[in-house]
PDB file of N, CA and C in Angstrom:
ATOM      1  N   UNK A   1       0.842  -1.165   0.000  1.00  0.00           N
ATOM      2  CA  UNK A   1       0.000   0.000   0.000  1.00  0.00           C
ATOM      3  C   UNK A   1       0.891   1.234   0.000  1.00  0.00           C
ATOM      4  N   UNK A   2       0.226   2.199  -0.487  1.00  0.00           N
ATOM      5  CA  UNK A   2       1.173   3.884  -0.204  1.00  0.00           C
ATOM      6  C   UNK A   2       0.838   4.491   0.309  1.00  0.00           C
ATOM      7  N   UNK A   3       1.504   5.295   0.931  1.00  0.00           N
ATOM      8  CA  UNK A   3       1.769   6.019   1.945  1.00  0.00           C
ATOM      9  C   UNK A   3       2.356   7.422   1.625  1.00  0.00           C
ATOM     10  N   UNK A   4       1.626   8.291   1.843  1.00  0.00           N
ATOM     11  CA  UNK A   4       2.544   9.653   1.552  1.00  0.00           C
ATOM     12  C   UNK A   4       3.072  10.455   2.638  1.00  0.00           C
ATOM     13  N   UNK A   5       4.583  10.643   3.175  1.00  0.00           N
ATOM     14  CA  UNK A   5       5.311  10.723   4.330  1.00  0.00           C
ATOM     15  C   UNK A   5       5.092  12.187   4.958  1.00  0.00           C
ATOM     16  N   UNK A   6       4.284  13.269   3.869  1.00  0.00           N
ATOM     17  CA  UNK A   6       4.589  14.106   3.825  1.00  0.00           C
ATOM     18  C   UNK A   6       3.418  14.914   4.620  1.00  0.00           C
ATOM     19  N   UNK A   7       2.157  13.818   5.132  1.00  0.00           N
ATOM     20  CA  UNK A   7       1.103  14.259   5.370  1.00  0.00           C
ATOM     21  C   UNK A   7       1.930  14.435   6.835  1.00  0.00           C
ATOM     22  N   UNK A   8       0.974  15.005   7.576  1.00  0.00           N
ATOM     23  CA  UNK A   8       1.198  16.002   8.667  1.00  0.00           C
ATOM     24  C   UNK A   8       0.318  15.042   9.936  1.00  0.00           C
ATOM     25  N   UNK A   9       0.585  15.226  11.063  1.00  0.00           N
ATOM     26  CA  UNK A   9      -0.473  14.975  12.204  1.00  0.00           C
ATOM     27  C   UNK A   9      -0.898  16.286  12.954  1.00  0.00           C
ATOM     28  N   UNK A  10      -1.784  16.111  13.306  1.00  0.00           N
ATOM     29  CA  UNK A  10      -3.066  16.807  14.515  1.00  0.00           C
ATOM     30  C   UNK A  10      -2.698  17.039  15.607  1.00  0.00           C
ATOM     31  N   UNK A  11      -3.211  18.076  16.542  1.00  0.00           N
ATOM     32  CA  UNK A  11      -2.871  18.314  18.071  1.00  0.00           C
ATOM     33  C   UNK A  11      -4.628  17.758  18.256  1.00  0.00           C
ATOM     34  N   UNK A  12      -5.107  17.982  19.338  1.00  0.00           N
ATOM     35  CA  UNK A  12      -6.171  18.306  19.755  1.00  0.00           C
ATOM     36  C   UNK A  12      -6.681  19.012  19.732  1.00  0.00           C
ATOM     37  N   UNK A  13      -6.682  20.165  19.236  1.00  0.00           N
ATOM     38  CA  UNK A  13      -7.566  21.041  18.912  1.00  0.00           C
ATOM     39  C   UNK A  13      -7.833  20.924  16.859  1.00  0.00           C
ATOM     40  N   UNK A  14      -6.800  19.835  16.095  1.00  0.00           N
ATOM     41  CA  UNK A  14      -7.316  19.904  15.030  1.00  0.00           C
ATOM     42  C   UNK A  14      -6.275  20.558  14.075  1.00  0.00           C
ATOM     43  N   UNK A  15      -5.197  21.426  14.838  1.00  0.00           N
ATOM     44  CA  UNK A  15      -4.255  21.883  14.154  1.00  0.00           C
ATOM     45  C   UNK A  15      -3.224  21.388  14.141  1.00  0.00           C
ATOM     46  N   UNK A  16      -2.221  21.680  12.885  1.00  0.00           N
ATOM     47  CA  UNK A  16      -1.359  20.812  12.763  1.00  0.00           C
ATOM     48  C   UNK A  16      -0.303  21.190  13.890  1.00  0.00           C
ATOM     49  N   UNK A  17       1.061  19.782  14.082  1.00  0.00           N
ATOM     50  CA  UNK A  17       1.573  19.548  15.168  1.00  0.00           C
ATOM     51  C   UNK A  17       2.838  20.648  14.196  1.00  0.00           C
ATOM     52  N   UNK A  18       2.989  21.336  15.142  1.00  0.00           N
ATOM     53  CA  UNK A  18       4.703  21.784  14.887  1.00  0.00           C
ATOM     54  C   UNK A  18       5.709  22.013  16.121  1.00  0.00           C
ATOM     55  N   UNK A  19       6.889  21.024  15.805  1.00  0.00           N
ATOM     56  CA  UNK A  19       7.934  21.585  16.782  1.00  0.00           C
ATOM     57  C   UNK A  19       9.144  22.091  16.345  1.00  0.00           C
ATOM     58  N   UNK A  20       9.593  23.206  16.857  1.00  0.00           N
ATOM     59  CA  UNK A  20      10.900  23.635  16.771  1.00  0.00           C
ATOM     60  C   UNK A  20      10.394  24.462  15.901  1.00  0.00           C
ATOM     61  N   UNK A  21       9.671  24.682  15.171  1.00  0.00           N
ATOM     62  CA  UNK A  21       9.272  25.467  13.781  1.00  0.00           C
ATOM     63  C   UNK A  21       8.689  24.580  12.622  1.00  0.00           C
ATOM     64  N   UNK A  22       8.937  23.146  12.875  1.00  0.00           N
ATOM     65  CA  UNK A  22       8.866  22.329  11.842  1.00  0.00           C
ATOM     66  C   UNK A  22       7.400  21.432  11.950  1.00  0.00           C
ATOM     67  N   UNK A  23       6.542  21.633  10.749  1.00  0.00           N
ATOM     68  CA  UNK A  23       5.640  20.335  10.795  1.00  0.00           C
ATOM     69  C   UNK A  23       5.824  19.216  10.750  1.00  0.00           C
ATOM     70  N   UNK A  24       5.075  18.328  11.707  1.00  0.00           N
ATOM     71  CA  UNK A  24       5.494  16.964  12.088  1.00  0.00           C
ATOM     72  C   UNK A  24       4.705  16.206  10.987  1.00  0.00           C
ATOM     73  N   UNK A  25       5.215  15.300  10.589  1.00  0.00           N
ATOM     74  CA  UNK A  25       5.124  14.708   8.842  1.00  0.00           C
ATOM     75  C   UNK A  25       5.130  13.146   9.639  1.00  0.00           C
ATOM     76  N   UNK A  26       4.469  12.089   8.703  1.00  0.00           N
ATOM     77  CA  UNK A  26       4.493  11.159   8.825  1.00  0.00           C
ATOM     78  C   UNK A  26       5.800  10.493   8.846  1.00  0.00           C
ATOM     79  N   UNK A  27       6.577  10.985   7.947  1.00  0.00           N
ATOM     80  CA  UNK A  27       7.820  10.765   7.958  1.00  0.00           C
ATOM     81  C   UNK A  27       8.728  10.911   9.194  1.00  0.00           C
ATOM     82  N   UNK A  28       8.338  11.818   9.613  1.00  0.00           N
ATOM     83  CA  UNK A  28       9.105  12.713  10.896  1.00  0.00           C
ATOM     84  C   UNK A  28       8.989  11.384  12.014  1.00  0.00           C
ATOM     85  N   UNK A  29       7.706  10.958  12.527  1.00  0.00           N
ATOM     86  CA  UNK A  29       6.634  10.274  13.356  1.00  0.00           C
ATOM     87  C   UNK A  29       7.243   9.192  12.840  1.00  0.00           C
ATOM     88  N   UNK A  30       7.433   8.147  12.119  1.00  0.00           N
ATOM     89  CA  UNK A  30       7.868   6.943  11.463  1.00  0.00           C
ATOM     90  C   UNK A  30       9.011   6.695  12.232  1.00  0.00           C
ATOM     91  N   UNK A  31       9.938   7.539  11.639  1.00  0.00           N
ATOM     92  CA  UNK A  31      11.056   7.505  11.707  1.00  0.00           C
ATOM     93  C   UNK A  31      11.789   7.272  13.271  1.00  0.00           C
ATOM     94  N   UNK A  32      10.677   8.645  14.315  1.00  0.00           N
ATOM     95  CA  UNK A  32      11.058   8.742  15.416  1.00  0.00           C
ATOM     96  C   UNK A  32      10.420   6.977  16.053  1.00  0.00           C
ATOM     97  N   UNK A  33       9.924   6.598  15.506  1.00  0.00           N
ATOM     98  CA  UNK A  33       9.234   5.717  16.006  1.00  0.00           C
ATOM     99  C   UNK A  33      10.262   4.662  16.106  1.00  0.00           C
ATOM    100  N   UNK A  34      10.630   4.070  14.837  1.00  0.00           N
ATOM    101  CA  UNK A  34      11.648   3.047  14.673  1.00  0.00           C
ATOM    102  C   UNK A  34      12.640   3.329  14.778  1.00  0.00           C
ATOM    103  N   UNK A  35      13.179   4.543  15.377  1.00  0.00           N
ATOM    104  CA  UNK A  35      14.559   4.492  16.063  1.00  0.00           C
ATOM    105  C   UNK A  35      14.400   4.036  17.665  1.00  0.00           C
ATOM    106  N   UNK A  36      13.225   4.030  17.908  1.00  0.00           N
ATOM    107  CA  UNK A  36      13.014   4.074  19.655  1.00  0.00           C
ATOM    108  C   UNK A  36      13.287   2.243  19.394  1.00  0.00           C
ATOM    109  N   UNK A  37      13.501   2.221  20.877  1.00  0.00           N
ATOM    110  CA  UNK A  37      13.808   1.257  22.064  1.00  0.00           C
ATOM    111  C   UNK A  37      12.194   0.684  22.344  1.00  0.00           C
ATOM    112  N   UNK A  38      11.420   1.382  22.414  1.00  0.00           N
ATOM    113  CA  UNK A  38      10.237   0.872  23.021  1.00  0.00           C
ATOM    114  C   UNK A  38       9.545  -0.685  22.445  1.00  0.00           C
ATOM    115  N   UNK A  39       9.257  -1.165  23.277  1.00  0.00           N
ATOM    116  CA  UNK A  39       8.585  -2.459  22.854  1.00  0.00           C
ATOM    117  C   UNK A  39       7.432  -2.844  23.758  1.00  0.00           C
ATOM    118  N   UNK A  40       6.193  -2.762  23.408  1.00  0.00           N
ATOM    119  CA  UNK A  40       5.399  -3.513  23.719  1.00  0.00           C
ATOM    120  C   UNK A  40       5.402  -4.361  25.106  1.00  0.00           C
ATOM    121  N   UNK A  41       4.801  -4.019  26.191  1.00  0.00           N
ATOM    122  CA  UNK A  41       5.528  -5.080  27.563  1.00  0.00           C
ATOM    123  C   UNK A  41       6.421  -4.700  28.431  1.00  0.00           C
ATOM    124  N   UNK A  42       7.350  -3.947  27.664  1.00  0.00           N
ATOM    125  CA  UNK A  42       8.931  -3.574  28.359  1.00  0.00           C
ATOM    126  C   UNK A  42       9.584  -4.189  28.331  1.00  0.00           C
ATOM    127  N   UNK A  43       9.317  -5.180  27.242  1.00  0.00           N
ATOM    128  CA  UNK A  43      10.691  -6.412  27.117  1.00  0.00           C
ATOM    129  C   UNK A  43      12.066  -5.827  25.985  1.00  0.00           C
ATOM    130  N   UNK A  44      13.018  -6.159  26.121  1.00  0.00           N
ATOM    131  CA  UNK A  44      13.831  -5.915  25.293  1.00  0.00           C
ATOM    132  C   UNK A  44      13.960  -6.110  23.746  1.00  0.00           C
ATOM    133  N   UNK A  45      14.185  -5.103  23.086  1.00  0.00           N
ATOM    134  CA  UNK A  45      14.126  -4.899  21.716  1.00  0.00           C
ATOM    135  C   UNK A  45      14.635  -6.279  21.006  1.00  0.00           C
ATOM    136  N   UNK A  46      14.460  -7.548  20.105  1.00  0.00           N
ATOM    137  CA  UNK A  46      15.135  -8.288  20.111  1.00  0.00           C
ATOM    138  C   UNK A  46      16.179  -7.682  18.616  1.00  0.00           C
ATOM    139  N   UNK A  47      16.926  -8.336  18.495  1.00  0.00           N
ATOM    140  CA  UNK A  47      17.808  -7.884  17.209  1.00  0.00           C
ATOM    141  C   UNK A  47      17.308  -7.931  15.840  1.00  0.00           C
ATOM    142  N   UNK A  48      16.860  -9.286  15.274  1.00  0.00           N
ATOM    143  CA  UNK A  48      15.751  -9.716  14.184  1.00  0.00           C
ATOM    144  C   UNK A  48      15.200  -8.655  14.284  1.00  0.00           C
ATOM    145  N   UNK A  49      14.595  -7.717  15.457  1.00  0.00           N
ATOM    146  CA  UNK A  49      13.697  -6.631  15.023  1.00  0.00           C
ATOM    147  C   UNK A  49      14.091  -5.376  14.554  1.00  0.00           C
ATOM    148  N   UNK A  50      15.370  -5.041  15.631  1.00  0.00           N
ATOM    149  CA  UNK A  50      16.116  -3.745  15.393  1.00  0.00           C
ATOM    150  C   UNK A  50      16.297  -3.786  13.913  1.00  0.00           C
ATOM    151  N   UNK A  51      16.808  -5.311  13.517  1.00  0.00           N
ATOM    152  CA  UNK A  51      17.289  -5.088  11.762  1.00  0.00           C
ATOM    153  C   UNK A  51      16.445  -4.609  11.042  1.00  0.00           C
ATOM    154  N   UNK A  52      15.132  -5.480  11.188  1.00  0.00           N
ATOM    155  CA  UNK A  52      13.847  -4.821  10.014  1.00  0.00           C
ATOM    156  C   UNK A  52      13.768  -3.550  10.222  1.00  0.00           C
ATOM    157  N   UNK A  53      13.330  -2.510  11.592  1.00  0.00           N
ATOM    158  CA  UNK A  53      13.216  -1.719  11.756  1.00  0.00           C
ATOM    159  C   UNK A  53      14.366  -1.086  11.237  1.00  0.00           C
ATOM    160  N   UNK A  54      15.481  -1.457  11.440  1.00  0.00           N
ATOM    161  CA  UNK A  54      16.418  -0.200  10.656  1.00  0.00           C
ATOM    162  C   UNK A  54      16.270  -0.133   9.174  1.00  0.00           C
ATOM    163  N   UNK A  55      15.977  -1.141   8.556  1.00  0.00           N
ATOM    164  CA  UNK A  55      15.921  -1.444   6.699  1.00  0.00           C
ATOM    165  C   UNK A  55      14.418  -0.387   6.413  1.00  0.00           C
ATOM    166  N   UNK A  56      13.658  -0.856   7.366  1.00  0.00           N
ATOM    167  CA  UNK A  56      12.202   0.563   7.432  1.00  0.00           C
ATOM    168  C   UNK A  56      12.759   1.649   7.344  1.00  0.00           C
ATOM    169  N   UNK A  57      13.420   2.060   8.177  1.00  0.00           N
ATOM    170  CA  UNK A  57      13.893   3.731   8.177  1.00  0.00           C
ATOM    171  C   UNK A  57      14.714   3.959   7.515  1.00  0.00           C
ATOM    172  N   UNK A  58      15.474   3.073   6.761  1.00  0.00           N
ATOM    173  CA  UNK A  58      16.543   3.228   5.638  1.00  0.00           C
ATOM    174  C   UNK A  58      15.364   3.754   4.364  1.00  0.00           C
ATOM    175  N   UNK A  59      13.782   2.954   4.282  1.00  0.00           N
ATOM    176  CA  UNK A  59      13.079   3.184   3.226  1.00  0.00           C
ATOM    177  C   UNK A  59      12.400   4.779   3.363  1.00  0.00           C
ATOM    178  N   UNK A  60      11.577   5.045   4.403  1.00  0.00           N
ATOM    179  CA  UNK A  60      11.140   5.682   4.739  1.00  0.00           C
ATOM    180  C   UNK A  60      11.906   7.165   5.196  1.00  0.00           C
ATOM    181  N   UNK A  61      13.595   6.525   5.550  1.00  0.00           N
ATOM    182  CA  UNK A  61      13.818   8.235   6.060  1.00  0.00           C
ATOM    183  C   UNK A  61      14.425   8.861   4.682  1.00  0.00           C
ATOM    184  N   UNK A  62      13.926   9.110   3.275  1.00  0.00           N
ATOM    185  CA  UNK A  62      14.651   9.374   1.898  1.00  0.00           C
ATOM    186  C   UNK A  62      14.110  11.020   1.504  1.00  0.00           C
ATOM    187  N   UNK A  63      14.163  11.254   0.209  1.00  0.00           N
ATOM    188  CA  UNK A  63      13.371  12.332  -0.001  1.00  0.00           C
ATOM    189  C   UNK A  63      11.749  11.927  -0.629  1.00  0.00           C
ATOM    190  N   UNK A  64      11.736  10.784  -1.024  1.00  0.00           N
ATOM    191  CA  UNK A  64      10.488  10.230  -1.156  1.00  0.00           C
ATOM    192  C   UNK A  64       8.936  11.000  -0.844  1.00  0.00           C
ATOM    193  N   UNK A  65       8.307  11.371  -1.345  1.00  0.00           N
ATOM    194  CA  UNK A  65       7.081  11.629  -1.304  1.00  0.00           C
ATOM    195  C   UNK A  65       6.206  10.666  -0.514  1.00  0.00           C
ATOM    196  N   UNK A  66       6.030   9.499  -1.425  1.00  0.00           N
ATOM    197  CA  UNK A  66       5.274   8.644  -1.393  1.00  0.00           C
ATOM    198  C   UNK A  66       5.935   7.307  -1.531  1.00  0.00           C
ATOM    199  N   UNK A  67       5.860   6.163  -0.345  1.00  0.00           N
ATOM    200  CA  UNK A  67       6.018   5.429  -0.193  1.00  0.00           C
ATOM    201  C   UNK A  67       5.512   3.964  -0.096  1.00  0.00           C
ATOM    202  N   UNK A  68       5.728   2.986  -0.931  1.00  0.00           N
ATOM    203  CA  UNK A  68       5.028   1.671  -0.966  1.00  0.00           C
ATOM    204  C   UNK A  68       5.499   0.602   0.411  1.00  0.00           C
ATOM    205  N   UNK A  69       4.756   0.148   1.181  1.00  0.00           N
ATOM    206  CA  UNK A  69       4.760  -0.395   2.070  1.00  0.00           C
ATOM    207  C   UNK A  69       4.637  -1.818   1.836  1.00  0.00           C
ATOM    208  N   UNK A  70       5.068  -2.853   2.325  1.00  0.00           N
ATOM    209  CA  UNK A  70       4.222  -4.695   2.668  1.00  0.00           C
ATOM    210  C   UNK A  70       3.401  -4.503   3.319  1.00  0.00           C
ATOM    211  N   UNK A  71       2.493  -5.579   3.548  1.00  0.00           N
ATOM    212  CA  UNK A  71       2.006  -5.537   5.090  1.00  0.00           C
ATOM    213  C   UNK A  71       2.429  -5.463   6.042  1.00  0.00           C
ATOM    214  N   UNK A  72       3.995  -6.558   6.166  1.00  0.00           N
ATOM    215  CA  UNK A  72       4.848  -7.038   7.033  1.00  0.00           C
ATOM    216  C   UNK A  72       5.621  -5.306   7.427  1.00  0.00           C
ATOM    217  N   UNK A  73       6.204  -4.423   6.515  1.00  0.00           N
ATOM    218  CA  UNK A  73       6.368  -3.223   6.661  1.00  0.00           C
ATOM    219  C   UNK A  73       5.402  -2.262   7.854  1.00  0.00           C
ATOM    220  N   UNK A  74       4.374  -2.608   6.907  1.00  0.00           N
ATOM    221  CA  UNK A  74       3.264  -1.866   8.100  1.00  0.00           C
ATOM    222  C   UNK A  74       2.765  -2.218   9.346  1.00  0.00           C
ATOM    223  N   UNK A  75       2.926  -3.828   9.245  1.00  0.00           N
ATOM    224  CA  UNK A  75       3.188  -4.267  10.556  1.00  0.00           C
ATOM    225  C   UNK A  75       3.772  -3.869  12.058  1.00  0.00           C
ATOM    226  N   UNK A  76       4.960  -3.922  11.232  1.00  0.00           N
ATOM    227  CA  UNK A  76       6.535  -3.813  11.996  1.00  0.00           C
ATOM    228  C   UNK A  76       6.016  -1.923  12.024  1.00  0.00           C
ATOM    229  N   UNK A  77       5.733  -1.240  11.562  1.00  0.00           N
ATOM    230  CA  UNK A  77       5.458   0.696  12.046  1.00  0.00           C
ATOM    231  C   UNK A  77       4.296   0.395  12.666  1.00  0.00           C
ATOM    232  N   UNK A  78       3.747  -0.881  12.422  1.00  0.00           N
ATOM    233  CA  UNK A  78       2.483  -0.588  13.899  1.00  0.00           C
ATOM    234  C   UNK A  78       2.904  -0.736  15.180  1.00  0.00           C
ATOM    235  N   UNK A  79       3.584  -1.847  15.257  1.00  0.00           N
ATOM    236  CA  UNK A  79       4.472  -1.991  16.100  1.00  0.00           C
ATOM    237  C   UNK A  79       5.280  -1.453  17.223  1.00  0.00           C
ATOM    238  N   UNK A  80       5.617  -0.244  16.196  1.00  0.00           N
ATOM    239  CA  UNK A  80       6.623   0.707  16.595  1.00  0.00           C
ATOM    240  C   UNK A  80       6.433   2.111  16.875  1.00  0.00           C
ATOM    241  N   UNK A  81       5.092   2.771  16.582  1.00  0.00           N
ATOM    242  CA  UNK A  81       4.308   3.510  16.817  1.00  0.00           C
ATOM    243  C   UNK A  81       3.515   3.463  18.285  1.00  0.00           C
ATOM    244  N   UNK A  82       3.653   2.328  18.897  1.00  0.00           N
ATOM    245  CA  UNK A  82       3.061   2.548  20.258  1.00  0.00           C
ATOM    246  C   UNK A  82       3.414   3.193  21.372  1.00  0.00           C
ATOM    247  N   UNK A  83       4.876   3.661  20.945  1.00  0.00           N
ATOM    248  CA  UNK A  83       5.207   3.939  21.609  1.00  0.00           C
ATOM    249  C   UNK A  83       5.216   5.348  21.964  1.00  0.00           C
ATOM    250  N   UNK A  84       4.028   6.064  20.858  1.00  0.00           N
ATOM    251  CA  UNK A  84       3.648   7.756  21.344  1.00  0.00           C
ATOM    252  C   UNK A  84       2.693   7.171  21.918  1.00  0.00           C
ATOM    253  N   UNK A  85       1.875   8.849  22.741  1.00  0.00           N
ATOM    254  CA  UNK A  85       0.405   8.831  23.357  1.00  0.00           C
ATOM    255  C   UNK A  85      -0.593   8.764  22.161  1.00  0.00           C
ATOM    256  N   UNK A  86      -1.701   8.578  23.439  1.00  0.00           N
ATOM    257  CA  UNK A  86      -2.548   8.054  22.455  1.00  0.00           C
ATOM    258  C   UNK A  86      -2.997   8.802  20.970  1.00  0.00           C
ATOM    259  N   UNK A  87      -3.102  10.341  21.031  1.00  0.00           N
ATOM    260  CA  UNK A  87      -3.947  11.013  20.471  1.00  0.00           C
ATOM    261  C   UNK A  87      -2.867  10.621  18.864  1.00  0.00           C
ATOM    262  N   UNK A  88      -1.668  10.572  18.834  1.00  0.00           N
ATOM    263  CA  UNK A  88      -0.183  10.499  18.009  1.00  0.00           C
ATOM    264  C   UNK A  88      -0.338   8.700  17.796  1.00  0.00           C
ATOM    265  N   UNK A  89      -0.659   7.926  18.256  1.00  0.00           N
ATOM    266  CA  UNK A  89      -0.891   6.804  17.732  1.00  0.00           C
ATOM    267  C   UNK A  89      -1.910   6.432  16.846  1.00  0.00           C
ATOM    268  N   UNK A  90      -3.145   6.790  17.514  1.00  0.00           N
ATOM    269  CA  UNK A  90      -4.039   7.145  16.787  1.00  0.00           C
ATOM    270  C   UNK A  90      -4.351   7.042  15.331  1.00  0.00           C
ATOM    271  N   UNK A  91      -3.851   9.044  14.847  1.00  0.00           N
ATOM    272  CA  UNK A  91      -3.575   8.586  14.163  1.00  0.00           C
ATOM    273  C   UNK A  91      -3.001   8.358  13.082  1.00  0.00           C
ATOM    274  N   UNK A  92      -1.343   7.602  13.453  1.00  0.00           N
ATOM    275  CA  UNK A  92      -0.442   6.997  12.669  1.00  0.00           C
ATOM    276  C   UNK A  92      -1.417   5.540  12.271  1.00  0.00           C
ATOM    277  N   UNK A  93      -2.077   4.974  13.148  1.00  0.00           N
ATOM    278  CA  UNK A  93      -2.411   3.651  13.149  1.00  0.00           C
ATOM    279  C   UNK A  93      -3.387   3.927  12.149  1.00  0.00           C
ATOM    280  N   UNK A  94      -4.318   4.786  12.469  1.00  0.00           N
ATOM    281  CA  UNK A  94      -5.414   5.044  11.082  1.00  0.00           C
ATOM    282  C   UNK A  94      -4.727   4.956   9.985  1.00  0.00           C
ATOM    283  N   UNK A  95      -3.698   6.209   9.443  1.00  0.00           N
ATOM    284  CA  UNK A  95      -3.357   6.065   8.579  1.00  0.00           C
ATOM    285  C   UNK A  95      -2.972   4.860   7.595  1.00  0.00           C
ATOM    286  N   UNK A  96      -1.863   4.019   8.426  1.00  0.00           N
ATOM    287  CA  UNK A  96      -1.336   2.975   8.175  1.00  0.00           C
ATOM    288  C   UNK A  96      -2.424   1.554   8.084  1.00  0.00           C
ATOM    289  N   UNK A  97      -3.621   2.210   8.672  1.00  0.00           N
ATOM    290  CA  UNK A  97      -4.812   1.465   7.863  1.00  0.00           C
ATOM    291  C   UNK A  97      -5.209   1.649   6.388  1.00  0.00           C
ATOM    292  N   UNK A  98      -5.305   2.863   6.185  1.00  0.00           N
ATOM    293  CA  UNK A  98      -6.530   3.041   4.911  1.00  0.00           C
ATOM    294  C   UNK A  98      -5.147   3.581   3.830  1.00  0.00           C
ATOM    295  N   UNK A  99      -3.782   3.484   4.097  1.00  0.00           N
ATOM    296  CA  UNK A  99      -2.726   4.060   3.059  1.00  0.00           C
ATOM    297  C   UNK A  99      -3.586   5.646   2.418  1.00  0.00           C
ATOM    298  N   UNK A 100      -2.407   5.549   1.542  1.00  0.00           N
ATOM    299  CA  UNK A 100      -2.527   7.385   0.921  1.00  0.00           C
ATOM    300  C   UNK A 100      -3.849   7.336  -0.161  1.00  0.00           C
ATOM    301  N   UNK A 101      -4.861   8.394   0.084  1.00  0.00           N
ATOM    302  CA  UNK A 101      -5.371   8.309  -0.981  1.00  0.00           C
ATOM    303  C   UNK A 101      -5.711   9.724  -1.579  1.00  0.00           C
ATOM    304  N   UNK A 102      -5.220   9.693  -2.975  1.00  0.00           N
ATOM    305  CA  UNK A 102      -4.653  10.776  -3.505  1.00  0.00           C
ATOM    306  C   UNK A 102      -5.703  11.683  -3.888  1.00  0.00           C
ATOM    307  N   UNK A 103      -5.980  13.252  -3.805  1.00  0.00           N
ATOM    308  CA  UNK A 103      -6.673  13.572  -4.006  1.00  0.00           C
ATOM    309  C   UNK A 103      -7.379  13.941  -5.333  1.00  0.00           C
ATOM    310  N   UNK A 104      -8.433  13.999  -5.930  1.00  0.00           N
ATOM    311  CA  UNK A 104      -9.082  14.208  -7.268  1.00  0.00           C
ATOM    312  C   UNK A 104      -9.568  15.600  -7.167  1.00  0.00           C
ATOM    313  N   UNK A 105      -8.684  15.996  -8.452  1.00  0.00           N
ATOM    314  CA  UNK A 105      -9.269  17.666  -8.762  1.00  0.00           C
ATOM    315  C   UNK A 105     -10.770  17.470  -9.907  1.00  0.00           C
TER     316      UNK A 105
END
């Protein structure tokens, strides 16, 4: 499925997230995701995983627009996405449900 990195996430009030000056991009959120440590439980990251996860962010951290995913891909960023609050999981997890869908003029 695709994915376009470039879309943005939400605060709670509906507006987009910016830190430092910068809008937070799916890409941004991905990325921070699968560099983290966090796992599910609090068990330790196993290695088999760190690898996929790093070959993810090798795909995902590019200049790429738009990105084609596996399942197993989207899996492994569901995965790895739990590890924001809820409102930021949310929704990455939506997204990474319904992929990019492009808009019609």
């Amino acid at each position: 499925m695709q994915y376009d990195l470039t879309a943005t996430l939400k605060n709670e009030k509906g507006e987009v997230i910016v830190e430092e000056g910068v809008t937070v991009t799916m890409r941004a959120a991905f990325t921070r995701a699968l560099l983290s440590e966090w796992v599910d439980g609090g068990a330790q990251l196993r290695i088999d995983e760190k690898a996929r996860r790093y070959q993810l962010f090798l795909l995902i951290n590019t200049d790429a627009t738009i990105v084609d995913l596996t399942t197993e891909q989207a899996a492994t960023l569901k995965g790895a996405i739990g590890a924001f609050p809820t409102l930021i999981y949310g929704q990455l997890a939506a997204y990474l449900d319904r992929g990019y869908v492009p808009t019609v003029n």
